[in-house]
N, C-alpha and C. Protein backbone atom coordinates (compact mmCIF):
# COMPACT_ATOMS: atom_id res chain seq x y z
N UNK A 1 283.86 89.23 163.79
CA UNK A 1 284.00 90.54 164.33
C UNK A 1 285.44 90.84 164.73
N UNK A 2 286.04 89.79 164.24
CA UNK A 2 287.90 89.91 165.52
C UNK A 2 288.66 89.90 164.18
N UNK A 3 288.33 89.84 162.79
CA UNK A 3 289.48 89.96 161.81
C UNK A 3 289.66 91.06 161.39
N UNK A 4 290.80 91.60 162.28
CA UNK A 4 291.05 92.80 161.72
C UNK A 4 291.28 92.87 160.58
N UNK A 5 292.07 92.09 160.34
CA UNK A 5 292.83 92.23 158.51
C UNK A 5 291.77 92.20 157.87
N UNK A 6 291.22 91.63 157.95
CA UNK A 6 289.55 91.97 156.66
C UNK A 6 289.17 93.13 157.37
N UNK A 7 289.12 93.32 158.43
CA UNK A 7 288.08 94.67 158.49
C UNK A 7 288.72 96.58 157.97
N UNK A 8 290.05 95.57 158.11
CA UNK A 8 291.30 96.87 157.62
C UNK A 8 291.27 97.07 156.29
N UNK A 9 291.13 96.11 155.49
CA UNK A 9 291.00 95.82 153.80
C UNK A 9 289.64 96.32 153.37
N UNK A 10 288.47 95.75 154.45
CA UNK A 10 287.42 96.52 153.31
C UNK A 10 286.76 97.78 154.24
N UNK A 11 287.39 98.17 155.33
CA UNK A 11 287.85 99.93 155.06
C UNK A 11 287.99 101.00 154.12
N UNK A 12 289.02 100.12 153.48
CA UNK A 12 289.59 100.94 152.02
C UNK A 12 288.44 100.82 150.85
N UNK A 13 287.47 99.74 150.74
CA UNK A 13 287.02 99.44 149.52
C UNK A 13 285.38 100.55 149.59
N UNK A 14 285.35 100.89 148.59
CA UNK A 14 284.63 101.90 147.93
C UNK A 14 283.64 101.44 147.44
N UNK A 15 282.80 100.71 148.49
CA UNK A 15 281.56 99.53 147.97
C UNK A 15 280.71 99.60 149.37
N UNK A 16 279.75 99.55 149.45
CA UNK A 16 279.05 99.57 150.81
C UNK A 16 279.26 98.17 151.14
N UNK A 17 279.64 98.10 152.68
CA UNK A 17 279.52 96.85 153.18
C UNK A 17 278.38 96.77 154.20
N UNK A 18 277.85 95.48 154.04
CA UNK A 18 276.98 94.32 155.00
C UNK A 18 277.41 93.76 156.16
N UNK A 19 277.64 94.72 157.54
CA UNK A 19 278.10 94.06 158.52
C UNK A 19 277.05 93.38 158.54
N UNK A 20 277.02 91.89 158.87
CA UNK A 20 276.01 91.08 160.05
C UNK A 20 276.46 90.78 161.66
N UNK A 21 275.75 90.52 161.76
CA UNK A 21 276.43 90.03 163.48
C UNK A 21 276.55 89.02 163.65
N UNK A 22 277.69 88.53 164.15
CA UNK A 22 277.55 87.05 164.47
C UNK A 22 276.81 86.61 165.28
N UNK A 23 276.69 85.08 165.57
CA UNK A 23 275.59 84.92 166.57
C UNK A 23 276.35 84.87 168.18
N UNK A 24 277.87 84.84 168.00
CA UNK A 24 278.31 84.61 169.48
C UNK A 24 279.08 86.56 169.69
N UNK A 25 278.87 87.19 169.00
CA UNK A 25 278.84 88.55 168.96
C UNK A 25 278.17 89.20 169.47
N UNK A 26 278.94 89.84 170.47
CA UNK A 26 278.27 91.20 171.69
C UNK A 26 277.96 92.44 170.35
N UNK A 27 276.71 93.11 171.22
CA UNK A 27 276.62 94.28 170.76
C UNK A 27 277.82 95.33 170.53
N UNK A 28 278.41 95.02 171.19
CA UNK A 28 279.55 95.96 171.32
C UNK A 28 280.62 96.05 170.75
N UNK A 29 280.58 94.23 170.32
CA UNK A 29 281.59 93.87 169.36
C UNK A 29 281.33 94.59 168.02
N UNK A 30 280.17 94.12 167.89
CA UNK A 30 279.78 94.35 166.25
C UNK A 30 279.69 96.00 165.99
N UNK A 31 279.27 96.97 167.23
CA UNK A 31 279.31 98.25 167.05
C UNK A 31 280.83 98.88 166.73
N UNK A 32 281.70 98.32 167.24
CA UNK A 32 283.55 98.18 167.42
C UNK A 32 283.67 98.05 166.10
N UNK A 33 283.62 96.96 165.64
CA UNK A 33 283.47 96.70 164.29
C UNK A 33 283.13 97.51 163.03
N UNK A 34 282.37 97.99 163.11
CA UNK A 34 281.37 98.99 162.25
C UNK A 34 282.11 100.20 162.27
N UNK A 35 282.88 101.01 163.59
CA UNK A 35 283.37 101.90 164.37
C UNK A 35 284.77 101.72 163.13
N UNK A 36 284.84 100.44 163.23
CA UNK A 36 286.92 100.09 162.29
C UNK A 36 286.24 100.44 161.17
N UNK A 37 284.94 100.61 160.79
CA UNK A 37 285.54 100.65 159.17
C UNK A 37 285.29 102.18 158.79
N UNK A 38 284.48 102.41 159.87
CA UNK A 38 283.84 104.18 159.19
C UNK A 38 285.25 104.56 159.67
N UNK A 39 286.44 104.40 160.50
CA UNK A 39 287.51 105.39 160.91
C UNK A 39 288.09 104.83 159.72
N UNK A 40 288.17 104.14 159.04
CA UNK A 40 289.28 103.35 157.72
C UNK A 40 289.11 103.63 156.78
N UNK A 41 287.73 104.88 156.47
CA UNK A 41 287.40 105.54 155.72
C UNK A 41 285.84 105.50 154.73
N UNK A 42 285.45 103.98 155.16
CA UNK A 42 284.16 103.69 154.26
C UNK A 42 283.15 104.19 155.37
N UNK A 43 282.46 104.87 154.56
CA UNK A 43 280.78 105.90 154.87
C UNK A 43 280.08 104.45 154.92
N UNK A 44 279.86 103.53 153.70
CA UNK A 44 279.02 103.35 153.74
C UNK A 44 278.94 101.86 154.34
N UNK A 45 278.50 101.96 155.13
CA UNK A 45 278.47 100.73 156.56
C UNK A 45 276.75 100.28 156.48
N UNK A 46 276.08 99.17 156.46
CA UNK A 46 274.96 98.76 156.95
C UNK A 46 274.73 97.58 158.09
N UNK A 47 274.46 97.71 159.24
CA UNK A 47 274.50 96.53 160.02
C UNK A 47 273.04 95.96 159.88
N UNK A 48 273.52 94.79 159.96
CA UNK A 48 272.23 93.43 159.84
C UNK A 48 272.12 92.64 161.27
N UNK A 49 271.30 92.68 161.48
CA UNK A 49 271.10 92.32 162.95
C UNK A 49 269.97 90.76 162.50
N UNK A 50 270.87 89.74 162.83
CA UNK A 50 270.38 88.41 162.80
C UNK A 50 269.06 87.76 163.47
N UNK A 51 268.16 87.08 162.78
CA UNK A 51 267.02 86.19 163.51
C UNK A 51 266.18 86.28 162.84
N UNK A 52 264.75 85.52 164.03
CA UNK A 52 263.71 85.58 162.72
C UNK A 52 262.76 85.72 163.92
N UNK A 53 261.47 86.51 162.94
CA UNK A 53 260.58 87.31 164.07
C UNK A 53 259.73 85.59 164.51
N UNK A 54 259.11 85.57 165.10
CA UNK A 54 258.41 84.60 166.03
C UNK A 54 256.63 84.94 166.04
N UNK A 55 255.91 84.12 166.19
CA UNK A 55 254.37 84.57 165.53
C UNK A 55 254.23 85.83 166.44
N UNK A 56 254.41 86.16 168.02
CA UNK A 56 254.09 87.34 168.69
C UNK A 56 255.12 88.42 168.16
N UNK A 57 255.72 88.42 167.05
CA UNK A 57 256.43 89.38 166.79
C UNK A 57 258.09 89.77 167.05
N UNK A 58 258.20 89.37 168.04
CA UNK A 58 258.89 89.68 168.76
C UNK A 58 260.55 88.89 168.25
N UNK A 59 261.74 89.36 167.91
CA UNK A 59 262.72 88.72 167.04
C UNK A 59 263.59 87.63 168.02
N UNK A 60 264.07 87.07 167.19
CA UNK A 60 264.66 85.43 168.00
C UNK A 60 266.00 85.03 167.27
N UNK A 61 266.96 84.47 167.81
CA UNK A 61 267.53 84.55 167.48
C UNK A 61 267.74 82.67 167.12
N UNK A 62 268.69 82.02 166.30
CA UNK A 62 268.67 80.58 165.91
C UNK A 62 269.59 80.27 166.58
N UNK A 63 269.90 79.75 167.58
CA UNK A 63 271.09 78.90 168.12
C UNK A 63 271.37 77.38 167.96
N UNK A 64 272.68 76.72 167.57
CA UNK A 64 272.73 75.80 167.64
C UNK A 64 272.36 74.79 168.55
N UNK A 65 271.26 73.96 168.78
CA UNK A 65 271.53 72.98 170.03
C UNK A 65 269.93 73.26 171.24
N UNK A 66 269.53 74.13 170.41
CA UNK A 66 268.18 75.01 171.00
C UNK A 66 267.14 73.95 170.98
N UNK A 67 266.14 74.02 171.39
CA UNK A 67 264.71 72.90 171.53
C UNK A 67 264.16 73.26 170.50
N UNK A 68 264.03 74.85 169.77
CA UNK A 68 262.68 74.57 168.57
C UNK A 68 263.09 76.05 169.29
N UNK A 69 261.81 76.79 168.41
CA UNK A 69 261.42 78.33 168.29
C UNK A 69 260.78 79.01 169.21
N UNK A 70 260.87 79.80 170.27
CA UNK A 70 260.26 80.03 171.16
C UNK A 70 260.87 79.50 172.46
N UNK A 71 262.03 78.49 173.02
CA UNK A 71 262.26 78.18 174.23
C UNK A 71 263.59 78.80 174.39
């Protein structure tokens, strides 16, 4: 989310990009982010918001170093 120079470069490019979020990435970061490229001129922005749903539904995220799914 902090390289500008890539985020300045594919600004310019005329291809839809795949923000994801990182996993140590604030909301706010990644919205910032998204924010650099639509002002740099690319429309077409999609954010991907990371994890995996959990049997109650409900989305989770994978951290390194975690107990298992659900703690």
């Amino acid at each position: 989310m902090q390289n500008f120079a890539l985020l300045r470069r594919l600004a310019t490019v005329k291809k839809p990009i795949l923000l994801k979020r990182g996993p140590s990435a604030t909301v706010k970061e990644w919205l910032l982010a998204a924010e650099y490229l639509l002002s740099g001129g690319n429309n077409d922005v999609v954010l991907c918001e990371r994890g995996i749903k959990t049997s109650n539904g409900d989305a989770e995220h994978i951290r390194s170093g975690s107990r298992g799914i659900g703690t």
